[in-house]
C-alpha atoms as a PDB file:
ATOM      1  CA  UNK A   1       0.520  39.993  -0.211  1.00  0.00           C
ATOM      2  CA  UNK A   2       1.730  37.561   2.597  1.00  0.00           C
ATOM      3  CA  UNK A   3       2.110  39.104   6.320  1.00  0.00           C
ATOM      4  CA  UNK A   4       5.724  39.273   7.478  1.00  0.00           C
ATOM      5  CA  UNK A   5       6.073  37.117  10.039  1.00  0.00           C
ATOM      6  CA  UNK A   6       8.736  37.492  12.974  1.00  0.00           C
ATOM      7  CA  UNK A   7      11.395  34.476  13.099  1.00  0.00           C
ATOM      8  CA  UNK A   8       9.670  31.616  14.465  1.00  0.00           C
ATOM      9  CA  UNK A   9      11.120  28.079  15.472  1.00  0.00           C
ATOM     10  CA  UNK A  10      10.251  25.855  12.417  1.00  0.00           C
ATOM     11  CA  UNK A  11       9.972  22.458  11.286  1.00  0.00           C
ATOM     12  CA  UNK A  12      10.509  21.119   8.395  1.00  0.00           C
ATOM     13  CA  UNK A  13       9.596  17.971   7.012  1.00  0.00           C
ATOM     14  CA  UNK A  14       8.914  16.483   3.719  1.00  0.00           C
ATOM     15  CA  UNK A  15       6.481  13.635   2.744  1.00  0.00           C
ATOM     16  CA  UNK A  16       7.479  11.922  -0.266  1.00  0.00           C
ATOM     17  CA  UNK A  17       5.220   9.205  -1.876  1.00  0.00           C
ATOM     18  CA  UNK A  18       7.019   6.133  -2.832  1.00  0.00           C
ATOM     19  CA  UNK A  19       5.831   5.752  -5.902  1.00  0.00           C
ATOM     20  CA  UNK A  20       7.763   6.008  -9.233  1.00  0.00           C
ATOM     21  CA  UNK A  21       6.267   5.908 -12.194  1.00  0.00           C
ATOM     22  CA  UNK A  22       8.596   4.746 -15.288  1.00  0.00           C
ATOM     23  CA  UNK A  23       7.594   7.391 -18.234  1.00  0.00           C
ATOM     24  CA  UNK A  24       9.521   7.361 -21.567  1.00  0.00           C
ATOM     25  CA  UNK A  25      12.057   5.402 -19.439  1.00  0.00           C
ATOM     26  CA  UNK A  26      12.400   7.862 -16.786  1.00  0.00           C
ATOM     27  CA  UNK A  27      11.046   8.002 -13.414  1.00  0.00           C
ATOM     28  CA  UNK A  28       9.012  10.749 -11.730  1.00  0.00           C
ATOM     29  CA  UNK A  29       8.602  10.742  -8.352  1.00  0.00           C
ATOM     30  CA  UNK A  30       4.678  12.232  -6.629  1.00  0.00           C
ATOM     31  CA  UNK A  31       6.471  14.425  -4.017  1.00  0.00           C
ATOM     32  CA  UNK A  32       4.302  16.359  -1.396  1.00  0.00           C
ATOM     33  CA  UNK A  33       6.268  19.022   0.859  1.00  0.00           C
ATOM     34  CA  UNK A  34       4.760  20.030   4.059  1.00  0.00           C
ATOM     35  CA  UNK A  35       6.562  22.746   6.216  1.00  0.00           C
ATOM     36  CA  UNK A  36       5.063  23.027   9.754  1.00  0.00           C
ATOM     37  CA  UNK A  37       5.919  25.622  12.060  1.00  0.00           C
ATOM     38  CA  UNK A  38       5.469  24.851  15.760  1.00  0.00           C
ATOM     39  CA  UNK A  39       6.240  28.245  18.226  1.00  0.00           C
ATOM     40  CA  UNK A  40       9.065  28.609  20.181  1.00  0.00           C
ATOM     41  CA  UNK A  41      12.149  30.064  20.175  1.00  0.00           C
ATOM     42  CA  UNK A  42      14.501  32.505  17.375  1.00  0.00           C
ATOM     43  CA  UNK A  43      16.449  30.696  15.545  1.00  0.00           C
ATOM     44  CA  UNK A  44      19.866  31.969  15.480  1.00  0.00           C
ATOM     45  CA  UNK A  45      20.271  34.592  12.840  1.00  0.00           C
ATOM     46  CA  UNK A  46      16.502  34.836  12.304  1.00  0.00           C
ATOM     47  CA  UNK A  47      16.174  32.143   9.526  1.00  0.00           C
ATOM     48  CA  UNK A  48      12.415  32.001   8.752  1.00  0.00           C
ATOM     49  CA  UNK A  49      10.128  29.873   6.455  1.00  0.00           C
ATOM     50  CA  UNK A  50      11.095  29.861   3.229  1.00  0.00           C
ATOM     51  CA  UNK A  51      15.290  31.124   3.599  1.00  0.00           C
ATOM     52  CA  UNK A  52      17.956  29.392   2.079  1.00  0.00           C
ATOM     53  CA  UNK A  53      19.055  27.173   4.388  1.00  0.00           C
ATOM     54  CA  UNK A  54      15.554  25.857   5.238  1.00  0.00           C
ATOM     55  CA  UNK A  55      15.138  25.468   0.760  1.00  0.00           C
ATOM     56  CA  UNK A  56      18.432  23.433   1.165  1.00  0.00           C
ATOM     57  CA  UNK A  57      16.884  21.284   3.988  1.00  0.00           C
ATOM     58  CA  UNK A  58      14.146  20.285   1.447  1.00  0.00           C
ATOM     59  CA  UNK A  59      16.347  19.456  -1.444  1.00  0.00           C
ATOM     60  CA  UNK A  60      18.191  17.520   0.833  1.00  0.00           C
ATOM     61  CA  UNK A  61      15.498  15.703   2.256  1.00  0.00           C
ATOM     62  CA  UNK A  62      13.649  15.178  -1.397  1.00  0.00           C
ATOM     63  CA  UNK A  63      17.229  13.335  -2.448  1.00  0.00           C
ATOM     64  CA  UNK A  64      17.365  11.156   0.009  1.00  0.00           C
ATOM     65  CA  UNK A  65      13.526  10.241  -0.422  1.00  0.00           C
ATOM     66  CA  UNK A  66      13.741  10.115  -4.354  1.00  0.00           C
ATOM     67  CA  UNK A  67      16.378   7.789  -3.646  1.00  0.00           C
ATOM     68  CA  UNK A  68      14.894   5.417  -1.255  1.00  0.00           C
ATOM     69  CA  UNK A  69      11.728   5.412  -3.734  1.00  0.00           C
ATOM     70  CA  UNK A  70      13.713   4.408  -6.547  1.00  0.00           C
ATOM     71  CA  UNK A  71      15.365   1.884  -4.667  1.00  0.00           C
ATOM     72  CA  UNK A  72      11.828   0.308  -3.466  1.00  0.00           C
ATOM     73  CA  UNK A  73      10.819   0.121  -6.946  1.00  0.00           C
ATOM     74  CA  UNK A  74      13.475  -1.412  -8.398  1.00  0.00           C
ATOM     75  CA  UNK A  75      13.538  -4.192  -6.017  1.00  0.00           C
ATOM     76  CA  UNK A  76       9.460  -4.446  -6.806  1.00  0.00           C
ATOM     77  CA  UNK A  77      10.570  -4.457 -10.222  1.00  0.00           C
ATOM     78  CA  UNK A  78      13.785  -7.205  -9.449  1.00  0.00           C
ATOM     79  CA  UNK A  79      10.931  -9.461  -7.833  1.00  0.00           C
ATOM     80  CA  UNK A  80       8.517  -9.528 -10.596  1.00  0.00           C
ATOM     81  CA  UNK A  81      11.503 -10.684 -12.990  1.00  0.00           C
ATOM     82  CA  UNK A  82      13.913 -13.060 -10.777  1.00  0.00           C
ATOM     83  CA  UNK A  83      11.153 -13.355  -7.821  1.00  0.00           C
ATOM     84  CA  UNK A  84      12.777 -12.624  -3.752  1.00  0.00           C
ATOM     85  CA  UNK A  85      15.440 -15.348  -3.375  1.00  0.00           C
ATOM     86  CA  UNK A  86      17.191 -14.435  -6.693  1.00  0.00           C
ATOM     87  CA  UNK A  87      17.081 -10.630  -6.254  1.00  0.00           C
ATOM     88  CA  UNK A  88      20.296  -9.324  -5.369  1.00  0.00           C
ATOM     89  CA  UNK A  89      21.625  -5.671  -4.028  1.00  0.00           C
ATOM     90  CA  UNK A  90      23.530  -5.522  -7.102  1.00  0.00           C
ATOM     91  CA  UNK A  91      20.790  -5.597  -9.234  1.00  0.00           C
ATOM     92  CA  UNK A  92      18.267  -3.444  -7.649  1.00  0.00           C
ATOM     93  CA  UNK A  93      21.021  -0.764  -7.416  1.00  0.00           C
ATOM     94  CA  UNK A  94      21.498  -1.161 -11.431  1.00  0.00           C
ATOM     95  CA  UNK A  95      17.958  -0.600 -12.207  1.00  0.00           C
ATOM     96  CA  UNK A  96      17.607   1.920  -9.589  1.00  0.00           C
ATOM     97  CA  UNK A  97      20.778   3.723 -10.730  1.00  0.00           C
ATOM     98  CA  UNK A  98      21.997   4.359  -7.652  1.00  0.00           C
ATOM     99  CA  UNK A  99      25.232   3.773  -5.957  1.00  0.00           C
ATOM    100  CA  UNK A 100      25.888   0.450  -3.794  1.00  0.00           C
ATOM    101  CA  UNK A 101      26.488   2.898  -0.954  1.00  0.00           C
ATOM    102  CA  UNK A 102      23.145   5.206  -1.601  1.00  0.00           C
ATOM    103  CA  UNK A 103      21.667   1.825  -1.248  1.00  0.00           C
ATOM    104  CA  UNK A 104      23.014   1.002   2.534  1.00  0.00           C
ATOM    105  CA  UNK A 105      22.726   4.977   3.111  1.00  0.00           C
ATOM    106  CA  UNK A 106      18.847   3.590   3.464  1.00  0.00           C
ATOM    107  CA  UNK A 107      18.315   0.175   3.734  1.00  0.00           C
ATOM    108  CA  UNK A 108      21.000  -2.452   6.362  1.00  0.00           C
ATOM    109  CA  UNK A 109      20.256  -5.386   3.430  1.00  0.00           C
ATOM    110  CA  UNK A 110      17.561  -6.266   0.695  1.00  0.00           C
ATOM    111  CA  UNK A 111      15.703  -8.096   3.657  1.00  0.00           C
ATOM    112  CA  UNK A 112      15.104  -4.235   5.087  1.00  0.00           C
ATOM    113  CA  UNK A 113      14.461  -3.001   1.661  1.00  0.00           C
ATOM    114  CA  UNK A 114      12.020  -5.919   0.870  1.00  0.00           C
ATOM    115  CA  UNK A 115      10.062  -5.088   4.419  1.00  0.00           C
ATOM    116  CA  UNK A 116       9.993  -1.260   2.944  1.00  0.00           C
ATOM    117  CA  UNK A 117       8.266  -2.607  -0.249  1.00  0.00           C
ATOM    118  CA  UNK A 118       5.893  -4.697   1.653  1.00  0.00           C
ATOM    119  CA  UNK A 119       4.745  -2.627   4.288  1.00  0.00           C
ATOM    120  CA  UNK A 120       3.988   0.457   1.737  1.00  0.00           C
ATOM    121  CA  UNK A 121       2.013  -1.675  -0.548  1.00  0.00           C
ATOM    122  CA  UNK A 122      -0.321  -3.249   2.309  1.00  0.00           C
ATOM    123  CA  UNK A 123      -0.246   0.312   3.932  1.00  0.00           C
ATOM    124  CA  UNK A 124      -1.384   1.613   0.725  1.00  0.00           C
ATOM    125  CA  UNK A 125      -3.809  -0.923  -0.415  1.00  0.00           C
ATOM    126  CA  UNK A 126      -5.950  -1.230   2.889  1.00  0.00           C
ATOM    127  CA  UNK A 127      -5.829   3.043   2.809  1.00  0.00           C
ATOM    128  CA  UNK A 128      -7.468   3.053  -0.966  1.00  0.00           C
ATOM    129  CA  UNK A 129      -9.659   0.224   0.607  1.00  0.00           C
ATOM    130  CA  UNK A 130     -10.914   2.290   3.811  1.00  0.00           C
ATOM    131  CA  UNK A 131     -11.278   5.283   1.088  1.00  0.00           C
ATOM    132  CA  UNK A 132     -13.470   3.176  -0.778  1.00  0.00           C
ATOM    133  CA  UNK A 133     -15.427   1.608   2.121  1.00  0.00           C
ATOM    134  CA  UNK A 134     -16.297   4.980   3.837  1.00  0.00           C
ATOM    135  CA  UNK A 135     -17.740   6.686   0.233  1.00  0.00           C
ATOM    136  CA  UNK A 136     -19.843   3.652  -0.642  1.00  0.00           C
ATOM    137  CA  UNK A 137     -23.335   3.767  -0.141  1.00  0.00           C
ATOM    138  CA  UNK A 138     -24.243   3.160   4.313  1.00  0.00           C
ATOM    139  CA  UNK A 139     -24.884  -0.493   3.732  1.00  0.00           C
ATOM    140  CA  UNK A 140     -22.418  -3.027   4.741  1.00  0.00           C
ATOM    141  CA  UNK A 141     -22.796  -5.675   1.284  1.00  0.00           C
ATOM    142  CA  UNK A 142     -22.372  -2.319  -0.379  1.00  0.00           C
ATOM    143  CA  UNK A 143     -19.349  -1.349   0.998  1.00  0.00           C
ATOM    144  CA  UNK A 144     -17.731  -4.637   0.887  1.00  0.00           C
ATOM    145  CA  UNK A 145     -18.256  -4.552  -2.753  1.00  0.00           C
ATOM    146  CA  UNK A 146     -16.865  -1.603  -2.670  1.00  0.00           C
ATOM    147  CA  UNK A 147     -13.397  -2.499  -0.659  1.00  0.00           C
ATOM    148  CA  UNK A 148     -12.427  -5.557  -2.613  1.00  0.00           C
ATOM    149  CA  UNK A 149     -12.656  -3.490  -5.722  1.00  0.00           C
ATOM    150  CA  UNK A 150     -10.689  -1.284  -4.432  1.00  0.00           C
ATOM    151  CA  UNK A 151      -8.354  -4.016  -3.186  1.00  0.00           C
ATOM    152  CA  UNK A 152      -8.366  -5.487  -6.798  1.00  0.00           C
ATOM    153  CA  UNK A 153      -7.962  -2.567  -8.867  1.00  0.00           C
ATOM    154  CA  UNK A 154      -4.376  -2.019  -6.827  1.00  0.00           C
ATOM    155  CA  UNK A 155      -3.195  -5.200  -6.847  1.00  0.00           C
ATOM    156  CA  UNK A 156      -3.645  -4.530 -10.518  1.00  0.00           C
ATOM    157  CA  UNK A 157      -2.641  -1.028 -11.012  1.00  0.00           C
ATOM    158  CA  UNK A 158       0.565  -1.614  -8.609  1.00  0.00           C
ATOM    159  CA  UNK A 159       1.164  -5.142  -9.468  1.00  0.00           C
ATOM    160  CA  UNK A 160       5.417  -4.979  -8.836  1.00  0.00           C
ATOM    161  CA  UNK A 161       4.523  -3.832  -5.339  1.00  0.00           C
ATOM    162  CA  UNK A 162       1.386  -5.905  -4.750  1.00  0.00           C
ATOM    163  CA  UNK A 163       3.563  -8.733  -5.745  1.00  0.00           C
ATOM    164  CA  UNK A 164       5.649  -7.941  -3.539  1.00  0.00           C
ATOM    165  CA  UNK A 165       3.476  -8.192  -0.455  1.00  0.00           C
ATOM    166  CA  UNK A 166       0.853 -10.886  -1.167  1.00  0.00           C
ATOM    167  CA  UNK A 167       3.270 -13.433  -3.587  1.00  0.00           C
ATOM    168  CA  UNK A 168       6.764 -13.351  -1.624  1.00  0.00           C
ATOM    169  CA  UNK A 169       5.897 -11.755   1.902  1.00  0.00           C
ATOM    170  CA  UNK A 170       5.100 -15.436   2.726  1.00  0.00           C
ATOM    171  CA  UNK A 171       8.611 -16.858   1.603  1.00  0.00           C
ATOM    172  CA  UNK A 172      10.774 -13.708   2.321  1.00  0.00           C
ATOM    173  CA  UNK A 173      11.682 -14.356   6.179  1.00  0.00           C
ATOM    174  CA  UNK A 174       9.409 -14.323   9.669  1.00  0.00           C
ATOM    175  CA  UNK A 175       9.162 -11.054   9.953  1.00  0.00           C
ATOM    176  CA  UNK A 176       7.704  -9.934   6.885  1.00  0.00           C
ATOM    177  CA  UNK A 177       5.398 -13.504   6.728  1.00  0.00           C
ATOM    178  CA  UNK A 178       4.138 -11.943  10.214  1.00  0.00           C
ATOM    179  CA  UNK A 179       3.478  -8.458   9.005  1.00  0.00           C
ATOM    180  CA  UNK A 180       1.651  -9.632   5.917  1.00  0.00           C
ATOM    181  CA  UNK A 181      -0.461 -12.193   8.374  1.00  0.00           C
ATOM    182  CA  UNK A 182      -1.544  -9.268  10.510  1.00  0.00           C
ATOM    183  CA  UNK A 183      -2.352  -7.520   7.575  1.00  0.00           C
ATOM    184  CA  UNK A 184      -4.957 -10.422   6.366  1.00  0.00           C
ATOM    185  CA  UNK A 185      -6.404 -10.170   9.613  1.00  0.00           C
ATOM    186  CA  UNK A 186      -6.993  -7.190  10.393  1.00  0.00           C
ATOM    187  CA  UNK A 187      -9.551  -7.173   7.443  1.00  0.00           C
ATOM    188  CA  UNK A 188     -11.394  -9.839   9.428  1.00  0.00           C
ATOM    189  CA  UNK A 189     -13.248  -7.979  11.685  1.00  0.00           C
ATOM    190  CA  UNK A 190     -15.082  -6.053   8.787  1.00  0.00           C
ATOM    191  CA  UNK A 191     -16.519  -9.161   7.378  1.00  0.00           C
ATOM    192  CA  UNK A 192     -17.646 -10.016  10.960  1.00  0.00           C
ATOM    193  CA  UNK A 193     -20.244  -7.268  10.837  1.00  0.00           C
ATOM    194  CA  UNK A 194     -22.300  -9.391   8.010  1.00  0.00           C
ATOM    195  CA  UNK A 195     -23.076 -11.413  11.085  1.00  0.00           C
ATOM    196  CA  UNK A 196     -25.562  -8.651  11.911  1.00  0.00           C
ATOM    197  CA  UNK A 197     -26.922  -8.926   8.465  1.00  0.00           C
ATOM    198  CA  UNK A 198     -27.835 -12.412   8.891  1.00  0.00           C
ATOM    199  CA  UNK A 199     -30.909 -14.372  10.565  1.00  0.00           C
ATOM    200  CA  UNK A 200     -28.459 -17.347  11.013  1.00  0.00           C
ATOM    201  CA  UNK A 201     -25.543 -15.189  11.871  1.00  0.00           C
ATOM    202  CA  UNK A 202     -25.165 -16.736  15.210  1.00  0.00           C
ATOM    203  CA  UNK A 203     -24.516 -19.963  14.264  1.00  0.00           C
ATOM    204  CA  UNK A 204     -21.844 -19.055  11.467  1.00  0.00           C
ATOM    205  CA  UNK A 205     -18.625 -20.878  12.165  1.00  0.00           C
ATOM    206  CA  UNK A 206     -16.279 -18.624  13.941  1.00  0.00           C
ATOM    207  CA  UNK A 207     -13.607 -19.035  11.354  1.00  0.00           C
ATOM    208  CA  UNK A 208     -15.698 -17.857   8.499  1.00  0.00           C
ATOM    209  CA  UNK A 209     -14.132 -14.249   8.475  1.00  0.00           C
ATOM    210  CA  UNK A 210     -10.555 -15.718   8.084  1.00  0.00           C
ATOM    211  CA  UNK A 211     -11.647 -17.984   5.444  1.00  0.00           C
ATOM    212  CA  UNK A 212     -13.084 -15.342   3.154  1.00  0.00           C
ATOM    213  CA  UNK A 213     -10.467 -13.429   3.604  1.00  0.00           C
ATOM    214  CA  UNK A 214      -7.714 -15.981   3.056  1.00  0.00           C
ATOM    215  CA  UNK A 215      -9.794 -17.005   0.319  1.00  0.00           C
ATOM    216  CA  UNK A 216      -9.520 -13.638  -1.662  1.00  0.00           C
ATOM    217  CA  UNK A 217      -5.888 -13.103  -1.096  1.00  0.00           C
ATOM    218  CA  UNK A 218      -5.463 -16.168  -2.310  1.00  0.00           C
ATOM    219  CA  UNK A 219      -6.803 -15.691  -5.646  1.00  0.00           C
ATOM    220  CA  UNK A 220      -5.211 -12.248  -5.838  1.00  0.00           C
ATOM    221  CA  UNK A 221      -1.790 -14.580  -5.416  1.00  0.00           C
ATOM    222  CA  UNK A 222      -2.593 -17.027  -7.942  1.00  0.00           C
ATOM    223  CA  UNK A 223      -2.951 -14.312 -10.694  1.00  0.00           C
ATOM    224  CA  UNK A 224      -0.117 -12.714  -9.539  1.00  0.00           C
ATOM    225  CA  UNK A 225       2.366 -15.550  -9.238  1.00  0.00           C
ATOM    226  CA  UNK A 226       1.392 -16.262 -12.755  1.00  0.00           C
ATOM    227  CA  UNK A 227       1.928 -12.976 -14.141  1.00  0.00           C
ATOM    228  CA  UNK A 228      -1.665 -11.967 -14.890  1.00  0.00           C
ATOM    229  CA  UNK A 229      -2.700  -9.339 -12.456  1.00  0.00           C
ATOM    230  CA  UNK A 230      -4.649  -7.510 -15.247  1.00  0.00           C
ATOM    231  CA  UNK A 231      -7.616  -9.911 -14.740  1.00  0.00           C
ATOM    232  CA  UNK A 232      -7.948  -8.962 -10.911  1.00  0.00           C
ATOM    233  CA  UNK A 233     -10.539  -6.812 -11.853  1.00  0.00           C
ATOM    234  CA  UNK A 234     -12.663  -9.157 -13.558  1.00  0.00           C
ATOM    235  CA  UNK A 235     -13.121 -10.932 -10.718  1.00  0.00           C
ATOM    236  CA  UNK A 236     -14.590  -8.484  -8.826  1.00  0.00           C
ATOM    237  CA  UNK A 237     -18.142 -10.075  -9.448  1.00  0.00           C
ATOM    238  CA  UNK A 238     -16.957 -13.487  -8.459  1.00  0.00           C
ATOM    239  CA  UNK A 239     -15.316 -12.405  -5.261  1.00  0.00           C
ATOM    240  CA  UNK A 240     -17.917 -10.540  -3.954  1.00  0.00           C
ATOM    241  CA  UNK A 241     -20.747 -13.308  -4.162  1.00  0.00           C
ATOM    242  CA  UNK A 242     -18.139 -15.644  -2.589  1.00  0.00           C
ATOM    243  CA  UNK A 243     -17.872 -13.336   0.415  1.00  0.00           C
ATOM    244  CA  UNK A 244     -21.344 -12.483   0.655  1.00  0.00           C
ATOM    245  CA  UNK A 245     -23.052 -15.745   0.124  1.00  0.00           C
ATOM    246  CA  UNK A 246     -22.545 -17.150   3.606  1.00  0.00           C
ATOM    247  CA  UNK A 247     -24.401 -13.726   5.271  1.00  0.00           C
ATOM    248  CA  UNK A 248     -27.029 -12.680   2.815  1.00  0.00           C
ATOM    249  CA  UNK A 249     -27.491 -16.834   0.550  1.00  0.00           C
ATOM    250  CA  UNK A 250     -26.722 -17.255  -2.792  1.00  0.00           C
ATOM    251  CA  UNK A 251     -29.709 -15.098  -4.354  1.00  0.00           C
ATOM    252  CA  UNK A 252     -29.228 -11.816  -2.458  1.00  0.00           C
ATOM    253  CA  UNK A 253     -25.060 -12.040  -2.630  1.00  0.00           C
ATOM    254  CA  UNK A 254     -25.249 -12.331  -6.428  1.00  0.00           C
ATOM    255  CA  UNK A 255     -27.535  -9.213  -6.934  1.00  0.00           C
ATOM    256  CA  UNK A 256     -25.088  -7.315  -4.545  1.00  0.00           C
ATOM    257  CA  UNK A 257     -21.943  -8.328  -6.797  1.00  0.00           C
ATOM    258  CA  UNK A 258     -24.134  -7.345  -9.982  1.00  0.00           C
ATOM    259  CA  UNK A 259     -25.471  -4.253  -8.511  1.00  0.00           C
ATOM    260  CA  UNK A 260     -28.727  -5.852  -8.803  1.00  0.00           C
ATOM    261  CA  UNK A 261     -29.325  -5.039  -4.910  1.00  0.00           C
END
């Protein structure tokens, strides 16, 4: 049995992960609560951890998430069928099935919502990619096998949102073209260590990083804009002897991709 506690200051937040998934034409959302109590002062009336008034400030705080979740899905969803210039607030809100005014409750226009889309799928995808990198074996051409699949498998797993940021991040205003750019090279400096791997990696052009880089995002954003994310993964081979080849030559690169190595 739990200790009583004396009435404590709280916090409470809730972390809700944006991602719906449609099921038997409903939607579920992954929620995660988290209640965090920091000392300090009584609250007035003693209200503790776990009352009804803090309950209340969860439910609250789950509706407003669920909400903004849905929303962000159904303009990934909008995308994928009209693409970004076509999508309106009107019909994200009908697929959502949400109110016009839940909508603005969250989001100032669908350029704010589309920003919210982006920025959660390359948050998301370069998180399962540092997830990936840090269990793979302690050898870099290992682990950069092991990010672009990673990188692959949820552009095709999440292909509304991937779509989202690597097709129409570029044509969806400055701001979101910036983010996504920062994004792309910020993955750079990863490659950059095969320089260490490499008897000529001195003399590699200094642009080499960005190519490979733009090089795989690019082929991610062919598939996509053509509607066949489901072969990402079956690239994964292909990708990863392109990357490699310039660090480790052709021979080496293409036992890495087949783990051959």
């Amino acid at each position: 049995m739990a200790q009583k506690r004396g009435p404590r200051k709280v916090e409470l937040s809730v972390r809700t992960c944006l991602y719906v998934f449609l099921m038997d034409s409903r939607e579920t959302a992954v929620v995660s609560e988290v209640v965090s109590p920091i000392g300090g002062e009584e609250l007035a009336g003693g209200i503790t951890i776990g009352t009804a008034p803090a309950r209340q400030q969860i439910a609250s705080a789950f509706v407003v998430e669920h909400q903004r979740a849905r929303i962000v899905r159904a303009l990934a969803d909008e995308i994928v069928d009209h693409g970004y210039r076509d999508v309106t607030v009107a019909g994200i809100v009908r697929r959502a099935g949400v109110a016009r005014n839940t909508f603005y409750a969250s989001f100032a226009n669908k350029e704010e919502c589309f920003l919210a889309a982006s920025n959660l799928a390359g948050e998301e995808a370069m998180r399962l990619v540092s997830v990936a990198v840090r269990a793979a074996p302690d050898k870099w051409a290992r682990r950069v096998r092991a990010g672009i699949g990673a990188f692959l498998s949820y552009a095709a797993s999440e292909s509304a949102l991937a779509r989202a940021f690597v097709v129409e991040s570029l044509s969806a205003g400055p701001e979101a073209a910036d983010r996504y750019e920062r994004t792309v090279r910020a993955v750079a400096p990863f490659f950059r260590l095969g320089r260490r791997e490499s008897p000529s990696g001195g003399n590699l052009p200094p642009t080499l990083e960005e190519t490979i880089v733009g090089g795989i995002f690019w082929v991610v954003y062919q598939r996509m804009a053509i509607g066949r994310p489901e072969e990402l993964e079956g690239l994964l081979e292909e990708l990863v002897e392109f990357a490699l080849t310039p660090y480790l030559g052709a021979a080496a690169a293409r036992r890495v991709a087949a783990r051959r190595d």
